[in-house]
Protein backbone atom coordinates (compact mmCIF):
# COMPACT_ATOMS: atom_id res chain seq x y z
CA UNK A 1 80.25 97.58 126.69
CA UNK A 2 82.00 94.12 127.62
CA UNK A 3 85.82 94.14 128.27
CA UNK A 4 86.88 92.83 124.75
CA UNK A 5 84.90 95.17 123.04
CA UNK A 6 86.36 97.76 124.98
CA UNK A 7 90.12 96.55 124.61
CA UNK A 8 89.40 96.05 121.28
CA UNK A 9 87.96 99.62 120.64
CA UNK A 10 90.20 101.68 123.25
CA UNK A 11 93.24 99.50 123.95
CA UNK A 12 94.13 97.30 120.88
CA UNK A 13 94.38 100.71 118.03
CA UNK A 14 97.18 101.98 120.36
CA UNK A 15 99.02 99.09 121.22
CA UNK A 16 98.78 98.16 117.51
CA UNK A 17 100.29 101.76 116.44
CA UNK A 18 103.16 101.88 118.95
CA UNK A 19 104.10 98.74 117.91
CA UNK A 20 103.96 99.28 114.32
CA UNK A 21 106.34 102.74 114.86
CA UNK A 22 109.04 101.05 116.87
CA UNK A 23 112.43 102.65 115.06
CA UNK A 24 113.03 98.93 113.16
CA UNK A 25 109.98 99.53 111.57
CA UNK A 26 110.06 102.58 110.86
CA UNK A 27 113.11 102.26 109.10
CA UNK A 28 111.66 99.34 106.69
CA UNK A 29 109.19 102.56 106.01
CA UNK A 30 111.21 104.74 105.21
CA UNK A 31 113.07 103.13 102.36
CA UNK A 32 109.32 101.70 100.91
CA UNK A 33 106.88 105.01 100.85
CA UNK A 34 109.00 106.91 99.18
CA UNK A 35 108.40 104.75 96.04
CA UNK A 36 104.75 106.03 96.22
CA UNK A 37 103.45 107.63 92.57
CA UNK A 38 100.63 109.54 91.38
CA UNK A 39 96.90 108.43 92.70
CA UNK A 40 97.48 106.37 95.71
CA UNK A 41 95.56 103.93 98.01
CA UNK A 42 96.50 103.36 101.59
CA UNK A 43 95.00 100.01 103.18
CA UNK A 44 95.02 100.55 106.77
CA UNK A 45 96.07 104.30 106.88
CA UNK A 46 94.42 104.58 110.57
CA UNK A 47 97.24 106.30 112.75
CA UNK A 48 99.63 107.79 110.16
CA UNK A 49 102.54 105.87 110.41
CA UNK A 50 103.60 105.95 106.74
CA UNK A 51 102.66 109.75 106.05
CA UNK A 52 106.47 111.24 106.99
CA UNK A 53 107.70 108.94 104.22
CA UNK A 54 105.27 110.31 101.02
CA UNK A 55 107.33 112.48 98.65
CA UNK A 56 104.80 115.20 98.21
CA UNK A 57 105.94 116.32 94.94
CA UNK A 58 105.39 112.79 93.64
CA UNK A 59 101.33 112.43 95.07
CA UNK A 60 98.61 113.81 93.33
CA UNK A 61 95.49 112.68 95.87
CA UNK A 62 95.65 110.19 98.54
CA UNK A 63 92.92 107.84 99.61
CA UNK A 64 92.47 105.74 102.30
CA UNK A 65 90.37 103.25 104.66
CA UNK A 66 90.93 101.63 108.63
CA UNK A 67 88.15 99.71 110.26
CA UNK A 68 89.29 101.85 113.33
CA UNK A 69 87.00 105.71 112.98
CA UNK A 70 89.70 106.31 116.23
CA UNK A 71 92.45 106.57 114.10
CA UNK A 72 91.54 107.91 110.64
CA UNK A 73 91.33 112.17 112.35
CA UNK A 74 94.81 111.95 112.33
CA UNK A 75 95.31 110.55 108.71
CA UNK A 76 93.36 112.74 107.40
CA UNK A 77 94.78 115.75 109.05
CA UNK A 78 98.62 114.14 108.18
CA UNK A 79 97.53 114.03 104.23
CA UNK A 80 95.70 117.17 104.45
CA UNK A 81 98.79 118.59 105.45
CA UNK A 82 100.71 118.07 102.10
CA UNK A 83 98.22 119.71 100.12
CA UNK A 84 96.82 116.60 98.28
CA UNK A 85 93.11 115.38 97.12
CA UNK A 86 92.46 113.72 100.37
CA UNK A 87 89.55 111.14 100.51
CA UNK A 88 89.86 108.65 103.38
CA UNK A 89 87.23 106.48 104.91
CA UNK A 90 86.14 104.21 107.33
CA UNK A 91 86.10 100.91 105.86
CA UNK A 92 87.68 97.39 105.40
CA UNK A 93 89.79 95.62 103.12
CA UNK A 94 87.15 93.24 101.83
CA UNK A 95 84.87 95.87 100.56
CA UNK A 96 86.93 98.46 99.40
CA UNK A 97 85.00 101.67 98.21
CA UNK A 98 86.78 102.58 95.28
CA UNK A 99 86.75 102.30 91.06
CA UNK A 100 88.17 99.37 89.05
CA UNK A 101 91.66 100.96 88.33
CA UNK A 102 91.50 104.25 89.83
CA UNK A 103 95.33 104.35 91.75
CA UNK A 104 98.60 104.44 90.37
CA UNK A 105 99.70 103.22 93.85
CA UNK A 106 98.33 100.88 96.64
CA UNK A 107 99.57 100.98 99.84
CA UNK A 108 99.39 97.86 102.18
CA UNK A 109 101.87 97.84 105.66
CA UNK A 110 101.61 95.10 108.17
CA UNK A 111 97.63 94.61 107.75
CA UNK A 112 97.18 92.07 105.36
CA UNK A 113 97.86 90.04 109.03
CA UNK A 114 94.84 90.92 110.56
CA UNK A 115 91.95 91.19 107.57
CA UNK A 116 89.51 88.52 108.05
CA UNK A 117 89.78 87.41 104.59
CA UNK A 118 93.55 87.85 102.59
CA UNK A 119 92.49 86.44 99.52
CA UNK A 120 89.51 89.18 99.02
CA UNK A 121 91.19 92.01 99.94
CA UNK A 122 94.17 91.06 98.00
CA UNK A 123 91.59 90.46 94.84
CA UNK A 124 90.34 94.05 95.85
CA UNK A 125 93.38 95.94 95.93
CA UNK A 126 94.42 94.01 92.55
CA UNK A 127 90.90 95.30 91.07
CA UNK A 128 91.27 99.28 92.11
CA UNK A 129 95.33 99.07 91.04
CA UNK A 130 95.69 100.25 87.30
CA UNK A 131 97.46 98.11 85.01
CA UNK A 132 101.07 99.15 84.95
CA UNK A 133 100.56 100.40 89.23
CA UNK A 134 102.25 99.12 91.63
CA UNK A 135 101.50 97.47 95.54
CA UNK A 136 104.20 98.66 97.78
CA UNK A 137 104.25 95.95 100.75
CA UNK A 138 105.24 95.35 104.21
CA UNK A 139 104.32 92.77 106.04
CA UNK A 140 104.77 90.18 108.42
CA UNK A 141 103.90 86.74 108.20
CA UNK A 142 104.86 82.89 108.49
CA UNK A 143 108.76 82.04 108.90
CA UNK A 144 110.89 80.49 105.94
CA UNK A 145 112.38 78.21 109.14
CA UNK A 146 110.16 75.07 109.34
CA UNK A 147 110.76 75.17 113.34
CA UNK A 148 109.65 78.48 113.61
CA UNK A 149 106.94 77.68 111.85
CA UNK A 150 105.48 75.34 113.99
CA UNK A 151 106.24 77.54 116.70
CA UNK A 152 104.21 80.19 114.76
CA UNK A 153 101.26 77.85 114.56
CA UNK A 154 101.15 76.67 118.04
CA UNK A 155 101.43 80.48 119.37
CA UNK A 156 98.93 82.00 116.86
CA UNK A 157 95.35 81.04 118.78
CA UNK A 158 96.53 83.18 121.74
CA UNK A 159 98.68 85.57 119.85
CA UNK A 160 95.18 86.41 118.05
CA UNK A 161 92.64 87.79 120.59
CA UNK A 162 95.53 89.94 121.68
CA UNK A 163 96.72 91.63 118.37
CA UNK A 164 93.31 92.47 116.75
CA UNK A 165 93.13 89.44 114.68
CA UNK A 166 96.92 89.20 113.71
CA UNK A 167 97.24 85.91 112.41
CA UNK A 168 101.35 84.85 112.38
CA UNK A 169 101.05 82.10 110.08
CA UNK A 170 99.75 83.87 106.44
CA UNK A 171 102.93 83.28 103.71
CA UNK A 172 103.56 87.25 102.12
CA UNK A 173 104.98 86.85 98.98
CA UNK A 174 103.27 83.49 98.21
CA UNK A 175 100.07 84.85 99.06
CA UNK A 176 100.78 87.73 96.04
CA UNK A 177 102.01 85.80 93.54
CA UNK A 178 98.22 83.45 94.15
CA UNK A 179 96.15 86.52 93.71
CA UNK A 180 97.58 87.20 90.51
CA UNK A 181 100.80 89.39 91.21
CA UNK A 182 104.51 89.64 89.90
CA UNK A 183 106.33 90.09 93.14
CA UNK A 184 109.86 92.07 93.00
CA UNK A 185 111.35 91.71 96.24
CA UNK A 186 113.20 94.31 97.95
CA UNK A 187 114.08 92.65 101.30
CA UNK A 188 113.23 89.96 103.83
CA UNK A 189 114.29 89.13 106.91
CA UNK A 190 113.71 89.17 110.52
CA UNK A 191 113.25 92.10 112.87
CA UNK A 192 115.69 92.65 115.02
CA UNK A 193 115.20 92.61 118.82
CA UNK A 194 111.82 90.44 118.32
CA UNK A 195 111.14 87.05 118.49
CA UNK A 196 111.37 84.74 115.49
CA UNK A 197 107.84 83.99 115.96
CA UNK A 198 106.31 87.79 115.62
CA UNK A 199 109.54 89.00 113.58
CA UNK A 200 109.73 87.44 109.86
CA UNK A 201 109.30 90.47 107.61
CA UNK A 202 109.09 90.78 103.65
CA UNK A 203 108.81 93.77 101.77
CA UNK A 204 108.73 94.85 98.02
CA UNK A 205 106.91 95.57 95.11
CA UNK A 206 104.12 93.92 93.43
CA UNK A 207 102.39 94.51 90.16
CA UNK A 208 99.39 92.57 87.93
CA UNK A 209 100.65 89.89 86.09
CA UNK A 210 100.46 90.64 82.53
CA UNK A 211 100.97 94.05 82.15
């Protein structure tokens, strides 16, 4: 096994999940999930981090994918927990394994970053949402500040390797509204105690256009 394989196997899940449960974060979490209705889809449920946050009482089965099979025992164990219909999977974003309008709810939390293609996977998660659902997002992504910006793009190609594919540079709420969403915004801003570079966040709710 070379080394980046390795880091990217071994090293990269972990570093990705501590820094993804950092108290700032978790916080932005916290006032999201607990939006969460009915049938609902978690994109890049790997790890847990969003499970405290489900109202129970609300959920009536939870599904799931992560490209990383290291992370998805505990996910599964998390949901199992609550009592749901539990059926997560190893899988990615582009490809997702599920019915034309089967969830009530989608789930996507700082991973739309790191999928190789954004405009597929948002197209899939648009395709398995029902008309009426909702997409509950967090993410991070390119800086309303021009300067930070271009500090964005000049960091990004080392930034990269690093991060498993985090890109700094994708626009969140623009990026929605292309694939065919109405966007409600609950918040943006940047992350406190980070960098401008790594720290622009937006967060909200997102449902087909249309309906």
């Amino acid at each position: 096994m070379g080394l980046k394989r390795w880091y990217d196997e071994h090293v990269m899940p972990r570093m990705i999940t501590l820094a993804c449960g950092q108290e700032n974060i978790m916080d932005r979490r916290m006032r999201l999930i607990p939006l969460a209705r009915g049938r609902v889809f978690e994109l890049g449920c790997g790890g847990g981090l969003n499970q405290a946050f489900y109202r129970a009482d609300q959920i009536s089965s939870f599904a799931g994918i992560d490209p990383h099979a290291k992370l998805l025992a505990r996910a599964r164990d998390q949901a199992a927990e609550k009592g749901w219909e539990v059926n997560i999977r190893q899988g990615r974003g582009e490809d997702i394994p599920f019915n034309d309008s089967q969830f009530d709810t989608v789930v996507c939390t700082y991973t739309l970053c790191s999928v190789e293609d954004p405009e597929r996977v948002l197209s899939e998660m648009r395709r398995i949402l029902r008309p009426g659902g909702q997409l509950l997002f967090l993410e991070h992504g390119r800086s309303p500040e021009a300067k930070v910006a271009r500090w964005q793009k000049r960091i990004e190609p080392v930034w990269k390797p690093l991060a498993g594919g985090c890109h700094l540079t994708r626009p969140v709420g623009a990026s929605l509204r292309g694939a065919g969403f109405e966007v409600e915004p609950l918040g943006q801003s940047y992350l406190s105690k980070t960098p401008k570079v790594l720290g622009w966040m937006e967060w909200g709710v997102a449902r087909k256009a249309g309906y």
